[in-house]
C-alpha atoms as a PDB file:
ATOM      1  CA  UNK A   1       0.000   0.000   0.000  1.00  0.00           C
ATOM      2  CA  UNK A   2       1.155   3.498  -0.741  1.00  0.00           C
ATOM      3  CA  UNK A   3       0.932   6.480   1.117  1.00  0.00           C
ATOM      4  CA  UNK A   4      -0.361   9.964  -0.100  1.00  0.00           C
ATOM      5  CA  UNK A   5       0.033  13.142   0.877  1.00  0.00           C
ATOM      6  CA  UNK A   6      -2.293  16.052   2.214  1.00  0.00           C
ATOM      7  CA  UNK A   7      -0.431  19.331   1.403  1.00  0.00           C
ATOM      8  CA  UNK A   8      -3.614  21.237   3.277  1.00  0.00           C
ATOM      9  CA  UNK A   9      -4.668  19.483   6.161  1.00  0.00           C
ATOM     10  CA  UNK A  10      -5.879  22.173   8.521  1.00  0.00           C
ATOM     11  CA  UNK A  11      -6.782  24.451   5.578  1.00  0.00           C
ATOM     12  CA  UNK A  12     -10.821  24.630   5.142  1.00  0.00           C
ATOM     13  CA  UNK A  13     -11.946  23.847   1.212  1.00  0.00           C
ATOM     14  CA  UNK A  14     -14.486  26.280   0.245  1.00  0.00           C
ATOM     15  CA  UNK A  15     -16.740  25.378  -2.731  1.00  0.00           C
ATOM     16  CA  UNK A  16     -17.016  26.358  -5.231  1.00  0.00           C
ATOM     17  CA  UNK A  17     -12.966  26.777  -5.463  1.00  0.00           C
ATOM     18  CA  UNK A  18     -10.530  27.323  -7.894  1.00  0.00           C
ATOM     19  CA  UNK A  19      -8.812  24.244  -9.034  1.00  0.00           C
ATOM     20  CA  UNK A  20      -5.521  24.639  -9.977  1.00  0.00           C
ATOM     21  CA  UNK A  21      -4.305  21.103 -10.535  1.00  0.00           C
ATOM     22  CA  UNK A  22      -5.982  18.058 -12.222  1.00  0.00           C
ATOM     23  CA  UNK A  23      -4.430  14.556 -12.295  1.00  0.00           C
ATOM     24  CA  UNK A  24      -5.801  11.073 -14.145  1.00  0.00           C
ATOM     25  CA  UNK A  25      -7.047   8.859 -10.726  1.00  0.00           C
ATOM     26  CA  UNK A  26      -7.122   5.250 -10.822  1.00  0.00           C
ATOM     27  CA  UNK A  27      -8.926   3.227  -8.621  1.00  0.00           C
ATOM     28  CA  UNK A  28      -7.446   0.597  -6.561  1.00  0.00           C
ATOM     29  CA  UNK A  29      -8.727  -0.718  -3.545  1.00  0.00           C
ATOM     30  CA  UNK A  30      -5.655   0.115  -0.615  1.00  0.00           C
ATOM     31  CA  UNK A  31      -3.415   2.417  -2.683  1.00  0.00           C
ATOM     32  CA  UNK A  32      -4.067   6.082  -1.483  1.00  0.00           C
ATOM     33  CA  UNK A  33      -3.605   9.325  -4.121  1.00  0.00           C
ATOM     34  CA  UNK A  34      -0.285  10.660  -4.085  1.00  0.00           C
ATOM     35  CA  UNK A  35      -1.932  14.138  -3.163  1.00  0.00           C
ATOM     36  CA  UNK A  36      -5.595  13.764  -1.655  1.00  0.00           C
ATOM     37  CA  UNK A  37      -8.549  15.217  -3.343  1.00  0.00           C
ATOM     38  CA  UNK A  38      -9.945  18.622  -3.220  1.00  0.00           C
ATOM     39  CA  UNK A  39     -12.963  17.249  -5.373  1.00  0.00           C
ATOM     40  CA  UNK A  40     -13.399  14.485  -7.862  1.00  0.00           C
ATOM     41  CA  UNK A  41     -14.448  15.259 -11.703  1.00  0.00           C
ATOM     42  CA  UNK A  42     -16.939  11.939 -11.960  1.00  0.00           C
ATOM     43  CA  UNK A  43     -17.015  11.020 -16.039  1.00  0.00           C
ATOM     44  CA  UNK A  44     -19.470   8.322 -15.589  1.00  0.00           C
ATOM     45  CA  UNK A  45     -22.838   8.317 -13.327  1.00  0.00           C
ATOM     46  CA  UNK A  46     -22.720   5.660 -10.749  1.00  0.00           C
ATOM     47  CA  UNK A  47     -21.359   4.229  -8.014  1.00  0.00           C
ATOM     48  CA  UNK A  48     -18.396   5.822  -5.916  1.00  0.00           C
ATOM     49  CA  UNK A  49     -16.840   4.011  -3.009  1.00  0.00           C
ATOM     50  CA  UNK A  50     -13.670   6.299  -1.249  1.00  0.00           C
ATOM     51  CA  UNK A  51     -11.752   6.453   1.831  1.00  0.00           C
ATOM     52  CA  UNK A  52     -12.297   9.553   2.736  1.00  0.00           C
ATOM     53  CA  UNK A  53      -9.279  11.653   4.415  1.00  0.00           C
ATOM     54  CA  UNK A  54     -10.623  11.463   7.724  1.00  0.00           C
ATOM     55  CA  UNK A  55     -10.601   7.433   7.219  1.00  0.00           C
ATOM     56  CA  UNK A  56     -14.336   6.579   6.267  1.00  0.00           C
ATOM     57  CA  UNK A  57     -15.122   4.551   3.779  1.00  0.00           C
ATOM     58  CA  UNK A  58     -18.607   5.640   2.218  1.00  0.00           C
ATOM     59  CA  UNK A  59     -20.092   4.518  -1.166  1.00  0.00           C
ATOM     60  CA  UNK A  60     -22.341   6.820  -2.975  1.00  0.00           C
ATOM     61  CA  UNK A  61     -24.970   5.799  -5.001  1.00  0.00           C
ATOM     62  CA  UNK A  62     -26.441   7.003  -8.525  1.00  0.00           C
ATOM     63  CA  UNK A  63     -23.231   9.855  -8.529  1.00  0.00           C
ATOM     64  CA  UNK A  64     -23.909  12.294 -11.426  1.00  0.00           C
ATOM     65  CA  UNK A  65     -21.769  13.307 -13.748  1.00  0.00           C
ATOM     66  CA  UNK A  66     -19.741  16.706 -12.348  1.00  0.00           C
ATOM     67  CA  UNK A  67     -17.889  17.535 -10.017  1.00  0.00           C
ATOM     68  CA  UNK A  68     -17.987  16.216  -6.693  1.00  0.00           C
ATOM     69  CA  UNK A  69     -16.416  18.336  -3.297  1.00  0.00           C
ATOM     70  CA  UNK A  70     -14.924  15.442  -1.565  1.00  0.00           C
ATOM     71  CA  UNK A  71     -11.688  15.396   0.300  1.00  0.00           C
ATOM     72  CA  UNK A  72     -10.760  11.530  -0.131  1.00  0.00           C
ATOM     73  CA  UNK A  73      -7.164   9.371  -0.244  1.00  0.00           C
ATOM     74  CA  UNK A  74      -8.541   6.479  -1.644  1.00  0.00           C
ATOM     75  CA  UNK A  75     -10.750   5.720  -4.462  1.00  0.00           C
ATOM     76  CA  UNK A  76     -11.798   2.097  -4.588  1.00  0.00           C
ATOM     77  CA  UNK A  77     -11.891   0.131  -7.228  1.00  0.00           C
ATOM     78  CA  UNK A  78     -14.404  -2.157  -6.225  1.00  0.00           C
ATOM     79  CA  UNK A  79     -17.817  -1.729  -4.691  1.00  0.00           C
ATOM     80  CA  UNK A  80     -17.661  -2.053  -0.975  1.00  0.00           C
ATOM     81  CA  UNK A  81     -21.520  -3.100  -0.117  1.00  0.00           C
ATOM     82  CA  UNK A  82     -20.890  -2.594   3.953  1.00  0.00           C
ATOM     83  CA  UNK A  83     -19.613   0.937   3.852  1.00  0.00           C
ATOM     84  CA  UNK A  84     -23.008   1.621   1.204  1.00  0.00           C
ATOM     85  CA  UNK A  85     -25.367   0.397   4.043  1.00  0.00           C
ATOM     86  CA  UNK A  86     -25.763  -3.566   2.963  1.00  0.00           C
ATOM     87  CA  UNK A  87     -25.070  -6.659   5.506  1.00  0.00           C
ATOM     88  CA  UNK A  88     -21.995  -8.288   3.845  1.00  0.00           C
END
């Protein structure tokens, strides 16, 4: 597992912001983002299970297309049913 970096971890995230970085994110289930989130650009509508920075794991359901304010370190690739509510 690799470890990311927050380089604002005290700082509050309005929104809307100004974005001044954008990077391609690949999902993997354990591997954090070498710099965590601000917000995530979602491409496709669906499903979105993270790790948030904080350490929860939530999953979103029926995610529209846009941009998303979320502060995460993970982005999973899989869909994680308990952290969406479902008995495993």
């Amino acid at each position: 597992m690799t470890t990311g970096v927050d380089p604002t971890p005290s700082r509050a995230h309005p929104f809307p912001a100004v974005y001044t970085r954008a990077v391609v994110v690949t999902p993997h289930d354990t591997n954090e983002l070498a710099t965590y989130s601000s917000a995530l650009y979602i491409g496709t509508a669906g499903t979105l299970t993270v790790v948030t920075t904080s350490g929860d794991t939530v999953a979103f359901g029926n995610v529209a297309v846009g941009v998303l304010p979320l502060r995460v370190k993970i982005v999973k690739s899989t869909f994680d049913r308990l952290a969406f509510g479902f008995p495993g």
